[in-house]
Protein backbone atom coordinates (compact mmCIF):
# COMPACT_ATOMS: atom_id res chain seq x y z
CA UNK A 1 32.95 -92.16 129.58
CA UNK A 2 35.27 -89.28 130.87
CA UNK A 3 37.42 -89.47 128.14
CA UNK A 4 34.93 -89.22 126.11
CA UNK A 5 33.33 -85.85 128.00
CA UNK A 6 36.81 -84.51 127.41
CA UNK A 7 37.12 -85.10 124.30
CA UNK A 8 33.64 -83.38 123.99
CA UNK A 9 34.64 -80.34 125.68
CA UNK A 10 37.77 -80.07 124.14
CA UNK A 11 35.90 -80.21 120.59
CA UNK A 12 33.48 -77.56 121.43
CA UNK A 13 36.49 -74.87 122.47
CA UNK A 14 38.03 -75.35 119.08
CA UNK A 15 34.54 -75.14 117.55
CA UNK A 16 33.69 -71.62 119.99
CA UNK A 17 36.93 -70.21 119.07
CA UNK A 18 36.49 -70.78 115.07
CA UNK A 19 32.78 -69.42 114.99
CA UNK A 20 34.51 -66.03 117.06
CA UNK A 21 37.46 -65.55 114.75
CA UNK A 22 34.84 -65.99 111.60
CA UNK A 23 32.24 -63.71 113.11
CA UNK A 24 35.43 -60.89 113.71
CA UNK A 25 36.79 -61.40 110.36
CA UNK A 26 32.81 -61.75 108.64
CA UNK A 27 32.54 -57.98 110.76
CA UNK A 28 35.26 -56.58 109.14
CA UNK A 29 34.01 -57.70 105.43
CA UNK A 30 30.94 -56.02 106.30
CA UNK A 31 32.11 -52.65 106.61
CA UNK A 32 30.38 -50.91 103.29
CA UNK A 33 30.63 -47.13 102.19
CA UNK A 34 27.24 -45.68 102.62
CA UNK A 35 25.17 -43.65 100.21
CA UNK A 36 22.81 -41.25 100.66
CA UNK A 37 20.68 -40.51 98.02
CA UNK A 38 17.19 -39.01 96.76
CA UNK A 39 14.72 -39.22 94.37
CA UNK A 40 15.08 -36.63 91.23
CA UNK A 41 11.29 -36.80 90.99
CA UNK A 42 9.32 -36.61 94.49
CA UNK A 43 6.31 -39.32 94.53
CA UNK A 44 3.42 -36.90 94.43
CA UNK A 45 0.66 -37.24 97.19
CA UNK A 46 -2.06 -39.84 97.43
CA UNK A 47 -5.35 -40.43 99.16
CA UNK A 48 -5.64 -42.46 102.10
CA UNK A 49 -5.87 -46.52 101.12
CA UNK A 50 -4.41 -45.96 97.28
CA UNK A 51 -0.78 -47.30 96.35
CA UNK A 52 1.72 -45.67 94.29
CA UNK A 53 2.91 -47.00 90.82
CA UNK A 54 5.95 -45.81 90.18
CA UNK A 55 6.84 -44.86 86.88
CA UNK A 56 10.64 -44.72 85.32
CA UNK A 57 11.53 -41.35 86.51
CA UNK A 58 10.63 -42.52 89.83
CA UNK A 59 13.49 -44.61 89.89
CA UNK A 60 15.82 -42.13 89.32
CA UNK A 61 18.04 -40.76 92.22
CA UNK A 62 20.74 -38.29 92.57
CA UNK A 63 23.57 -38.66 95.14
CA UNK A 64 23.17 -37.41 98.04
CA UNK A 65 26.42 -38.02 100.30
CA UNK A 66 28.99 -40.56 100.24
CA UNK A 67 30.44 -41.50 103.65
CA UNK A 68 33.20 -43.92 103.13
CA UNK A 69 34.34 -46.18 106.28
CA UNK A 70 36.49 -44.59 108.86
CA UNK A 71 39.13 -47.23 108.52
CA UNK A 72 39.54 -46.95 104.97
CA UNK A 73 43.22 -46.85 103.88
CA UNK A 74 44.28 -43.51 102.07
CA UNK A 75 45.81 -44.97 98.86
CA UNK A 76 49.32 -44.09 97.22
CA UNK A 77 48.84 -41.78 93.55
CA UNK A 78 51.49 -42.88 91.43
CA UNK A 79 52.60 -42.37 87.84
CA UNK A 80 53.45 -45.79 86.38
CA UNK A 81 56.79 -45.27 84.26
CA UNK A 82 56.36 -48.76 82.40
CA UNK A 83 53.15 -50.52 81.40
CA UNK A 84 52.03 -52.63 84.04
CA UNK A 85 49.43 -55.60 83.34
CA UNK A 86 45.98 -55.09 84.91
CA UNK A 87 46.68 -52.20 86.02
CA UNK A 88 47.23 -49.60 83.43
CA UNK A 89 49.79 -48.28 80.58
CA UNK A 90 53.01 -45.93 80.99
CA UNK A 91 51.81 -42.20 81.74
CA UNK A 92 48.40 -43.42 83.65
CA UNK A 93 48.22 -41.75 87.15
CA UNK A 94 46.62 -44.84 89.39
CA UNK A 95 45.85 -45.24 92.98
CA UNK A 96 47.12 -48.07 94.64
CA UNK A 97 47.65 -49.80 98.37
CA UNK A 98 50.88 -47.93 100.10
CA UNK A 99 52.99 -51.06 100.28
CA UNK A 100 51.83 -52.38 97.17
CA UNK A 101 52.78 -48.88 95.58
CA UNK A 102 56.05 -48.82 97.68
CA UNK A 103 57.32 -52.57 97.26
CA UNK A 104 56.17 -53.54 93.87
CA UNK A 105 56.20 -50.19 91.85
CA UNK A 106 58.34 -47.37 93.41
CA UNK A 107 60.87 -50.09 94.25
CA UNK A 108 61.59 -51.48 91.15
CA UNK A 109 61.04 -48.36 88.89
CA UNK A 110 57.80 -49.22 87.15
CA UNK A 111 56.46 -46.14 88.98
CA UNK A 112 57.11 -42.55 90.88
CA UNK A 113 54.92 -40.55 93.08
CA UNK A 114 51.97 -38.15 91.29
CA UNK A 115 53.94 -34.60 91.83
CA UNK A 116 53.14 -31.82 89.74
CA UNK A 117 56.28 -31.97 88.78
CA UNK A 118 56.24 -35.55 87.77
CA UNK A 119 52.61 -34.38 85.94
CA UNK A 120 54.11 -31.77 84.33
CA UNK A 121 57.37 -33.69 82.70
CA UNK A 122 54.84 -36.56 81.23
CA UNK A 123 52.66 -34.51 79.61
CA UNK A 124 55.49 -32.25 78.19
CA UNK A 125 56.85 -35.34 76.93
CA UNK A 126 53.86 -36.42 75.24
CA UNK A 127 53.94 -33.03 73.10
CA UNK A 128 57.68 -33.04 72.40
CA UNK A 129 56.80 -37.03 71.38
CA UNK A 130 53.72 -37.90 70.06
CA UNK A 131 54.58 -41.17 69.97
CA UNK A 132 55.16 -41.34 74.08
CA UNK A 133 50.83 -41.33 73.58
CA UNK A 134 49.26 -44.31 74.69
CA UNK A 135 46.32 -45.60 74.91
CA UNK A 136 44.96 -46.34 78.04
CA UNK A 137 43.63 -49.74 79.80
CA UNK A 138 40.26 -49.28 79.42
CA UNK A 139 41.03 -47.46 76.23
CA UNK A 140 42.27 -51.17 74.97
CA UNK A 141 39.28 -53.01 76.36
CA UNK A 142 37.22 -50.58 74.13
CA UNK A 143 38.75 -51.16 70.86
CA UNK A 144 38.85 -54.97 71.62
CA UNK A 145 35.01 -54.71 72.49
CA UNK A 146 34.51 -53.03 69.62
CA UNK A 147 35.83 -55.17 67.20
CA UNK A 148 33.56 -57.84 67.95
CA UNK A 149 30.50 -55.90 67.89
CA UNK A 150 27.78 -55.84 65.02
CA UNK A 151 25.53 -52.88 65.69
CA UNK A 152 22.13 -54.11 64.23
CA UNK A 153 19.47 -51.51 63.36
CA UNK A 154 15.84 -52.18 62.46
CA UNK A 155 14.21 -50.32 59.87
CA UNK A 156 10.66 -50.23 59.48
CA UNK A 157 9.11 -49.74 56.21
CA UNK A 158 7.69 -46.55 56.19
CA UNK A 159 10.96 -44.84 56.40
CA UNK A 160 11.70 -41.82 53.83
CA UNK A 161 13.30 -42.11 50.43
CA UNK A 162 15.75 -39.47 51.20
CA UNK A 163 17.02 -40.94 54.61
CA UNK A 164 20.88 -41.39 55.06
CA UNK A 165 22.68 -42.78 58.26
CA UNK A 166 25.01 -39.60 59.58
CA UNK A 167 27.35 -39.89 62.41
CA UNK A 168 25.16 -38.23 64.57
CA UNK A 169 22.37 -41.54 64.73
CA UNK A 170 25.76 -43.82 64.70
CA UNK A 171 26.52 -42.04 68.12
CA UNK A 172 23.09 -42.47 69.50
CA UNK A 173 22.74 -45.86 68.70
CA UNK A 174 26.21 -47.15 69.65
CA UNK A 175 25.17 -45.80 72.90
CA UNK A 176 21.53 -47.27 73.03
CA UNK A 177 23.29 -50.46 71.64
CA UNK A 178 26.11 -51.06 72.55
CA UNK A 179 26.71 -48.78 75.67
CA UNK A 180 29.89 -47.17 74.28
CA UNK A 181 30.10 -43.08 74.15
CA UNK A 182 31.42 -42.08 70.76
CA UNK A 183 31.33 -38.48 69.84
CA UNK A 184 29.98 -37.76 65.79
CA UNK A 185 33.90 -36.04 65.25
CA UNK A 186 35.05 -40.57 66.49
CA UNK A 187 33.30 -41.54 63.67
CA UNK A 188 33.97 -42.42 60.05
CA UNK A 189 31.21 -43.21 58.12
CA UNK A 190 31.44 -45.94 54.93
CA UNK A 191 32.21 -44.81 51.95
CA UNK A 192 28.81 -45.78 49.96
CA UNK A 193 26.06 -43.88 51.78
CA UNK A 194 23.73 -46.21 54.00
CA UNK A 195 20.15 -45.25 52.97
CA UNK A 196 19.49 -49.14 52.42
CA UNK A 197 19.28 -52.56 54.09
CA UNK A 198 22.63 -54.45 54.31
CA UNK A 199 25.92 -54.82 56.05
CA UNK A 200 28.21 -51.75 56.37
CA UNK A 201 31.61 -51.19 58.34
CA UNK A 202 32.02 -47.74 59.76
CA UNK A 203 35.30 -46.87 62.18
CA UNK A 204 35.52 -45.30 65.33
CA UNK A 205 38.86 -43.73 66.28
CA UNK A 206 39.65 -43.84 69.83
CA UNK A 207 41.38 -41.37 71.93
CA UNK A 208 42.54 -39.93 68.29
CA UNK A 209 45.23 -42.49 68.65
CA UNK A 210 43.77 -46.08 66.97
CA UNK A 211 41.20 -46.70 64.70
CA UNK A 212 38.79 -49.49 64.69
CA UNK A 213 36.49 -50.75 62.35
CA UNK A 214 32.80 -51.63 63.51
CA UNK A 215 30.14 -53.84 61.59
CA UNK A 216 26.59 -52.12 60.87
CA UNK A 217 23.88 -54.19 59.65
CA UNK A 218 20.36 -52.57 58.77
CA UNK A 219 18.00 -54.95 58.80
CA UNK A 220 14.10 -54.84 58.62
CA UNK A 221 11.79 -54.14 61.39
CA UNK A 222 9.93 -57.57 62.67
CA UNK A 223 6.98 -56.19 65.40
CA UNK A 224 6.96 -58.01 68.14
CA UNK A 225 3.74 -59.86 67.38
CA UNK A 226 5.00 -61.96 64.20
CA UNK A 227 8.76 -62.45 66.31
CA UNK A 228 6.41 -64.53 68.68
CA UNK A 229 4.80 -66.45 66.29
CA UNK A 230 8.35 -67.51 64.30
């Protein structure tokens, strides 16, 4: 039976010892930057014993102050000399962990420290080169999004004879659509006007670099009653 009590105790140190190295390392996972932030439209007052119903604008804050953690690492700025996967294309100023940056970039070349100087040189070589411009990482992900996005706009029936799709209602609703910021002077409208129902391509040129073409289809306006009842 005392072998057994050892055994026992013995079990529950190992078990004590893992719960206080998971608790220290759970602590340090826990360590969050903190926002402070307010609403951009004050609740107004009530009476005593009614509850507020808050509307959209309600939900709407504005920062405040950002108070990052105290141990937070500074971060190395580096110019990457070469594209590097995942992290961004030749020219593209990043911030990355200090041996990270040091080991795996600076040492073998693929990077050099953000100087002014260093600034300075790649951005004179972009204008003595054109072709030195790149586009970025998320630049990429764009024009692959993009591409294999149909932007779909209802039309309801009572819309005017004279009506024609301009760039400036492609911007707004790639953006209410699609989420994607493109400028009217992006776009390139089709060549046939689109005052109709039917399927259109229209290209968006990103970062004045590459072009990609986007598919439009207007289709007709279903209220929301008869889309039930289908």
């Amino acid at each position: 039976m005392s072998v057994n009590l050892s055994l026992v105790a013995v079990a529950s140190r190992q078990l004590l010892q893992a719960a206080r190295i998971s608790a220290e390392s759970l602590s340090l996972q826990q360590r969050r930057t903190t926002y402070v932030l307010k609403r951009s439209h004050p609740l107004r007052l009530l009476k005593e014993g009614h509850e507020h119903r808050l509307k959209k604008m309600n939900k709407v804050y504005e920062l405040v102050e950002e108070t990052a953690p105290r141990d937070a690492k500074p971060k190395l700025q580096l110019i990457l000399t070469e594209d590097v996967p995942k992290l961004g294309k030749k020219g593209d100023v990043v911030q990355v962990r200090k041996q990270f940056g040091r080991n795996k970039l600076l040492a073998t070349g693929l990077a050099m420290y953000a100087s002014p100087e260093n600034r300075q040189m790649f951005e004179d070589r972009k204008v003595e080169d054109p072709s030195q411009r790149k586009l970025s990482l998320t630049a990429e992900k764009t024009l692959e999004y993009l591409s294999q996005q149909t932007l779909t706009i209802s039309v309801r029936d009572n819309w005017p004879d004279d009506w024609v799709m301009t760039k400036e209602h492609l911007s707004h609703w790639m953006f209410r659509h699609l989420l994607i910021v493109a400028p009217p002077h992006t776009i390139t409208l089709p060549e046939e006007p689109v005052d109709r129902l039917g399927s259109y391509t229209f290209t968006v040129t990103i970062n004045q670099l590459e072009s990609v073409e986007v598919k439009l289809e207007m289709v007709p306006h279903i209220p929301a009653g008869e889309v039930s009842q289908i």
